[in-house]
Structure formats: C-alpha cells, structure tokens
Protein backbone atom coordinates (compact mmCIF):
# COMPACT_ATOMS: atom_id res chain seq x y z
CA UNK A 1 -1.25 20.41 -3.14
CA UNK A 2 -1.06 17.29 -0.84
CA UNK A 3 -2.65 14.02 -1.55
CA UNK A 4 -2.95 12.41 1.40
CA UNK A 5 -1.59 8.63 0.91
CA UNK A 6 -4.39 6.15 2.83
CA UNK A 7 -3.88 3.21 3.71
CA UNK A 8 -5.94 1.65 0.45
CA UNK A 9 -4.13 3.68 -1.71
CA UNK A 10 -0.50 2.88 0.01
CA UNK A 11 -1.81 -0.70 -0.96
CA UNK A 12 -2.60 0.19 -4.65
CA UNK A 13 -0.01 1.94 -5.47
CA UNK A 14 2.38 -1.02 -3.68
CA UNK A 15 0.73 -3.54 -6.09
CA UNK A 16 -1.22 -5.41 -3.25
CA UNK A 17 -4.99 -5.89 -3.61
CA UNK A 18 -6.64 -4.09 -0.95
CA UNK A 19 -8.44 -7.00 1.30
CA UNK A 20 -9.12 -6.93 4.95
CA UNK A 21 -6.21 -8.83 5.88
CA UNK A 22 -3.99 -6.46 3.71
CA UNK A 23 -5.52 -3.08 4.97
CA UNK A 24 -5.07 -4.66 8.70
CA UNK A 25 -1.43 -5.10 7.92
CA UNK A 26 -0.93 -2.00 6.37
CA UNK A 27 -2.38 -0.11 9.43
CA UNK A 28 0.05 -1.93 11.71
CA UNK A 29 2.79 -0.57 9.82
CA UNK A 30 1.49 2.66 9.27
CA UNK A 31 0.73 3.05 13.63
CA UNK A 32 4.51 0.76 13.93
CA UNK A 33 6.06 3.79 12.09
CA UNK A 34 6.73 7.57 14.15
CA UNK A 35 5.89 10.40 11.63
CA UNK A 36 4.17 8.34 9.26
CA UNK A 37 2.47 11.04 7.92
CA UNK A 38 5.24 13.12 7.13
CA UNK A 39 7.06 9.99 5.32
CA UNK A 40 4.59 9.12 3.49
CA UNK A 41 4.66 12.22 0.61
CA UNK A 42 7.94 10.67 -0.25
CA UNK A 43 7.49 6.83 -0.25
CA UNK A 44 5.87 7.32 -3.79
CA UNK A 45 8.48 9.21 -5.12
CA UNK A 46 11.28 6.62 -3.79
CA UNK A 47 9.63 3.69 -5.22
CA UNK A 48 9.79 4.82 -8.42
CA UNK A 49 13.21 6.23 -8.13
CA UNK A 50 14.27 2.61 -7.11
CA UNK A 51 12.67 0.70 -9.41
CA UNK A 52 15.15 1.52 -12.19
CA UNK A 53 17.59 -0.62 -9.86
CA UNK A 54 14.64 -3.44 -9.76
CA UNK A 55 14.19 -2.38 -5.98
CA UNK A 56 10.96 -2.59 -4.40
CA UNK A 57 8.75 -1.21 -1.29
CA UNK A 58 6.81 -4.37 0.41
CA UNK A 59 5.32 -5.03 4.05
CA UNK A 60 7.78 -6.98 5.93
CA UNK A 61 6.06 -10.85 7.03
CA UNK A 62 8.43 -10.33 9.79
CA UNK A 63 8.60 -7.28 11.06
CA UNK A 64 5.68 -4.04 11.51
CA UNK A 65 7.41 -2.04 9.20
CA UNK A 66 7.38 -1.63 5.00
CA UNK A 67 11.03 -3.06 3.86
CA UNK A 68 13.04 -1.64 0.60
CA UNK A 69 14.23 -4.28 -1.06
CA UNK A 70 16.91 -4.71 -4.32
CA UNK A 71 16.82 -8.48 -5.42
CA UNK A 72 20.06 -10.05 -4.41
CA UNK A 73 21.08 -11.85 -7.49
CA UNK A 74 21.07 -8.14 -9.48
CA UNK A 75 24.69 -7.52 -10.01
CA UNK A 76 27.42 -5.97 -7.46
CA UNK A 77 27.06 -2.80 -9.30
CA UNK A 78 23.41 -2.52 -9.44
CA UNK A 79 23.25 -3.30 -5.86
CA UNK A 80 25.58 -0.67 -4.79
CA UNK A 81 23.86 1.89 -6.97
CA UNK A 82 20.22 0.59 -4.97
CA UNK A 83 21.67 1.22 -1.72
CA UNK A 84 23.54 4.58 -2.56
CA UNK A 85 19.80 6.30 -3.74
CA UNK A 86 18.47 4.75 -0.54
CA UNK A 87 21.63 6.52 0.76
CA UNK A 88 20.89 9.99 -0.61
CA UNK A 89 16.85 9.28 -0.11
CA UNK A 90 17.44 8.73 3.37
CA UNK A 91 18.78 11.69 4.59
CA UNK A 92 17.27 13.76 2.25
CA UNK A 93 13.95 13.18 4.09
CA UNK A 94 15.25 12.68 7.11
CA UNK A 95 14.18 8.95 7.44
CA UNK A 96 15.70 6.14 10.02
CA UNK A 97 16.44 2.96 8.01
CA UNK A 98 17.17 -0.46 9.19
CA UNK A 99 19.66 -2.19 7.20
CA UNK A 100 19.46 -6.25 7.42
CA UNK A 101 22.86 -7.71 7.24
CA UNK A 102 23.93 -9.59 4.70
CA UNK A 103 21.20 -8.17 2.17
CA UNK A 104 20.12 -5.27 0.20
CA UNK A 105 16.59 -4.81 2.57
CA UNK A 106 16.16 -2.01 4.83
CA UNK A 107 13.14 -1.30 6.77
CA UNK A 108 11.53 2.20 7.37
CA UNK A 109 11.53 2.38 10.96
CA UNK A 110 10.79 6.32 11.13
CA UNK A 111 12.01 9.90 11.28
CA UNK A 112 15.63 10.53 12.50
C-alpha cells in the first residue's frame, strides 16, 4: 500500500503548521524537485533514520528545495555518522543531493 505524501501532510509530518504561506512554499519545492513523487515514499523513512544523529528535513529560506540538515556543533563523530546514512540513503534511492560547503546541509535537488 502507498500513502500518497501531500503537500499538508509533508508539512505535518515536518513539524510546520500547515498555513497558506507554508503550503505555498511547500508546493514550490515539491514542482522545484524532478521525480518528486517517487522521492517522496522515502523522505519519511530518512527523517526518522536521521534523527538519531539530531539531523533534520526543513524547507530551505534560500533555496526551492527541502535541505537535510545535522546541527554543526554535534560532535566530529556524530557528524560523520549524519552524512554517511545520507551517504547510503542517497544512493539507495537514487536521489541527487547538494552538499553546502563547509556544513553538514544538503539539499534534495532530485533523482540521479
């Protein structure tokens, strides 16, 4: 069975409250991003998988696309262990990430 993920209930279950300036941004994102469809049974799934290493899924303010975030003051290790399941989640589904430098945030940016 698939439960298809709508754009209210990508908000819910991202922790924002589902306004009309939130479900405007989240449909930006959702038309910014090829194969949205497809990555969206597994978005779920990653962000509980990352939450053990206090990572996050979020809209970007600056870009059209949801970001994956680890907070940066987490230690080295934790950090490295954030990025590696983003590693393995990644190609696993076949997903095109955008790594900013410097920092443990990636955007989705679509299907490889």
């Amino acid at each position: 069975m698939h439960i298809e993920l709508t754009p209210d209930a990508l908000l819910r279950q991202l922790d924002y409250p589902v306004n009309e300036n939130t479900l405007e941004q989240i449909n930006i994102i959702i038309n910014n991003t090829p194969d949205y469809k497809h990555l969206s049974k597994h978005i779920l799934t990653l962000k509980d998988h990352i939450a053990h290493y206090y990572g996050f899924i979020a809209m970007s303010n600056s870009k059209d696309y949801l970001k994956i975030k680890c907070e940066p003051d987490e230690s080295k290790d934790n950090i490295k262990a954030f990025s590696d399941a983003l590693d393995v989640w990644g190609k696993k589904y076949k997903v095109k990430l955008e790594k900013v430098d410097k920092t443990p945030t990636y955007y989705i940016v679509g299907q490889l």
